[in-house]
C-alpha atoms as a PDB file:
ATOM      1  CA  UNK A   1       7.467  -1.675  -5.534  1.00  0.00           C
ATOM      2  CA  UNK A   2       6.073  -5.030  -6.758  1.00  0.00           C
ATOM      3  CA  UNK A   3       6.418  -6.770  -4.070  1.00  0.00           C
ATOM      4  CA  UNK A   4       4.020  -5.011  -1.968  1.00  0.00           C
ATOM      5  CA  UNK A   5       0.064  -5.023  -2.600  1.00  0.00           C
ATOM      6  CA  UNK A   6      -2.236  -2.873  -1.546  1.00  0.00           C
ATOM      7  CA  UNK A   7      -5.791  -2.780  -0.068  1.00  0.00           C
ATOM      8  CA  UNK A   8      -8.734  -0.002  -1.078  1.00  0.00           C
ATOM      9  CA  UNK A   9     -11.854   1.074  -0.435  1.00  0.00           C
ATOM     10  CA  UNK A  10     -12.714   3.035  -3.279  1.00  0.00           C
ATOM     11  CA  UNK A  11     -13.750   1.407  -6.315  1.00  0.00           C
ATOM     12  CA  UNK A  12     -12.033   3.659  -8.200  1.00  0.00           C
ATOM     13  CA  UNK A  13      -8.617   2.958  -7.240  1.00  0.00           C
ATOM     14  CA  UNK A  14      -8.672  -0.385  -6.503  1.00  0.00           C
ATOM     15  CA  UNK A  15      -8.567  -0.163 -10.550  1.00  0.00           C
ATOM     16  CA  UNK A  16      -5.379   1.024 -10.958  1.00  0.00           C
ATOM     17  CA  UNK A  17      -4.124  -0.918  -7.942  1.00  0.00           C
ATOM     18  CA  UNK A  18      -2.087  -4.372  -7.478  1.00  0.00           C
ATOM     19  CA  UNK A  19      -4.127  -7.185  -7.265  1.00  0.00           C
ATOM     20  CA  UNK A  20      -4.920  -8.218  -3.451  1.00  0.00           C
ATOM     21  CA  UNK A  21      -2.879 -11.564  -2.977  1.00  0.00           C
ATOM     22  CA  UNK A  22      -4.443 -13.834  -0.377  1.00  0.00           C
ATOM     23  CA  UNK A  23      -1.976 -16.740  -0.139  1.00  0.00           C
ATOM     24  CA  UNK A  24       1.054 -13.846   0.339  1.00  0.00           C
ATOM     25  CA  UNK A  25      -1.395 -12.176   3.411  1.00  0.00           C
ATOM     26  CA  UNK A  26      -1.494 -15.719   4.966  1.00  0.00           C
ATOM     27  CA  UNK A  27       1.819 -16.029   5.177  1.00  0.00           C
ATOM     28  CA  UNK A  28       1.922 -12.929   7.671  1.00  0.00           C
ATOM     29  CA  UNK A  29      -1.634 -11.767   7.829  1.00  0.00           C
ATOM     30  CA  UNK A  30      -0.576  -8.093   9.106  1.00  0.00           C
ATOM     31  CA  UNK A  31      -1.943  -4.820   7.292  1.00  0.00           C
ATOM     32  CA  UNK A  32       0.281  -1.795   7.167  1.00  0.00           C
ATOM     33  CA  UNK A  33      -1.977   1.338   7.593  1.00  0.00           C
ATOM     34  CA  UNK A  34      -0.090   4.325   6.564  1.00  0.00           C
ATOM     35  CA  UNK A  35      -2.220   7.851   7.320  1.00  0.00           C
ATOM     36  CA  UNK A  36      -0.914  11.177   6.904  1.00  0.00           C
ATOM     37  CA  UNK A  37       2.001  10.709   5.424  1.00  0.00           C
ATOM     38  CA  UNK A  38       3.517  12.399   2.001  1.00  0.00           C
ATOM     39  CA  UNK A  39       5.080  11.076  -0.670  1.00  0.00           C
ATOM     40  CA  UNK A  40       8.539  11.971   0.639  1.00  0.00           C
ATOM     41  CA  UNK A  41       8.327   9.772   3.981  1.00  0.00           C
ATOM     42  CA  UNK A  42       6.131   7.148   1.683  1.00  0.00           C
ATOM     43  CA  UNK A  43       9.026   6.465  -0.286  1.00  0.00           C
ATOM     44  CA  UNK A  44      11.441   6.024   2.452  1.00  0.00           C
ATOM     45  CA  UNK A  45       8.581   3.881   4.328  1.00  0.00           C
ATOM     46  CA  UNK A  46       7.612   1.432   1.845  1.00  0.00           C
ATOM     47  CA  UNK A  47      11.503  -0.347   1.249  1.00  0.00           C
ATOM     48  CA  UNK A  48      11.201  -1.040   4.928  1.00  0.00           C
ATOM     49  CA  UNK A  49       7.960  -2.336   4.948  1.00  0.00           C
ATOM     50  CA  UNK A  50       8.815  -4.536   2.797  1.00  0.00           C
ATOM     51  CA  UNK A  51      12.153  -5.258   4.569  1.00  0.00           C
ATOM     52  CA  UNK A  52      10.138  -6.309   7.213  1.00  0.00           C
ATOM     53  CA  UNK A  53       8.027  -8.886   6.011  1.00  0.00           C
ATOM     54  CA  UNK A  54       4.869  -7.184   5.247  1.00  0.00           C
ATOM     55  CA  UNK A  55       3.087  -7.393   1.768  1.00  0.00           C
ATOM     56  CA  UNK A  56       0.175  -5.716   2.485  1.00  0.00           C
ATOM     57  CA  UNK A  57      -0.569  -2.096   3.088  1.00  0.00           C
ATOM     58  CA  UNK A  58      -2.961   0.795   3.306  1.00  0.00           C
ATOM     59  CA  UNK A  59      -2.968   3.885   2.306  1.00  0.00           C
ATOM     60  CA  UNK A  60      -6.034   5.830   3.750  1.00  0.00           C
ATOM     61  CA  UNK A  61      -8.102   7.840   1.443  1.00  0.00           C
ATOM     62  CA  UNK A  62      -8.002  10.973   4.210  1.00  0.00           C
ATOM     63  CA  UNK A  63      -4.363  11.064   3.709  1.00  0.00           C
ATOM     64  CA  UNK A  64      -3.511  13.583   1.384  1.00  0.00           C
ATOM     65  CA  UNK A  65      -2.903  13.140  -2.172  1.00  0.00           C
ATOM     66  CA  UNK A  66      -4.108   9.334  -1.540  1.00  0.00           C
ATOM     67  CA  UNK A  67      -4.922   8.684  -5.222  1.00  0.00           C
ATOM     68  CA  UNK A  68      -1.549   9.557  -6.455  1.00  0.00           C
ATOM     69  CA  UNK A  69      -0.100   8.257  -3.542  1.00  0.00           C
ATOM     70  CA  UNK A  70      -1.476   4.839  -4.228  1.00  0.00           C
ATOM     71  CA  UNK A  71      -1.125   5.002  -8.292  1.00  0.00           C
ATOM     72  CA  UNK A  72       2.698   5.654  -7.144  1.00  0.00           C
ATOM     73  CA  UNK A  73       3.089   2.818  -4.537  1.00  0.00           C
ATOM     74  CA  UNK A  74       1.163   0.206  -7.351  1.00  0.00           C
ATOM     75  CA  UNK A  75       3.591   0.635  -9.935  1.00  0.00           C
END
């Protein structure tokens, strides 16, 4: 999933994360939040998020599994 970049607030994974892309957010300065859900409904989520338009998301950290979660959706 290059195309889509991702916004932390831990430190620790904003490590292993894409690199936040300003000029892409301007373009269409909307944040996809994405809480709760596993990696099963991430996966299907994220190809129409992109579909969409949007090239910013986040995953929040009281989601669970939201480190590997994240690693996953960086790659």
């Amino acid at each position: 999933m290059s195309s889509v970049h991702l916004v932390h607030s831990s430190p620790q994974i904003s490590r292993t994360a894409a690199v936040f892309d300003w000029n892409r957010f301007h373009t269409m300065p909307i944040v996809g939040i994405l809480r709760g859900y596993g990696f099963d409904q991430l996966k299907a989520l994220l190809p129409q998020y992109v579909a969409a338009g949007l090239s910013t998301i986040e995953i929040t950290m009281n989601t669970p599994d939201a480190e590997q979660l994240i690693r996953w959706a960086s790659m």
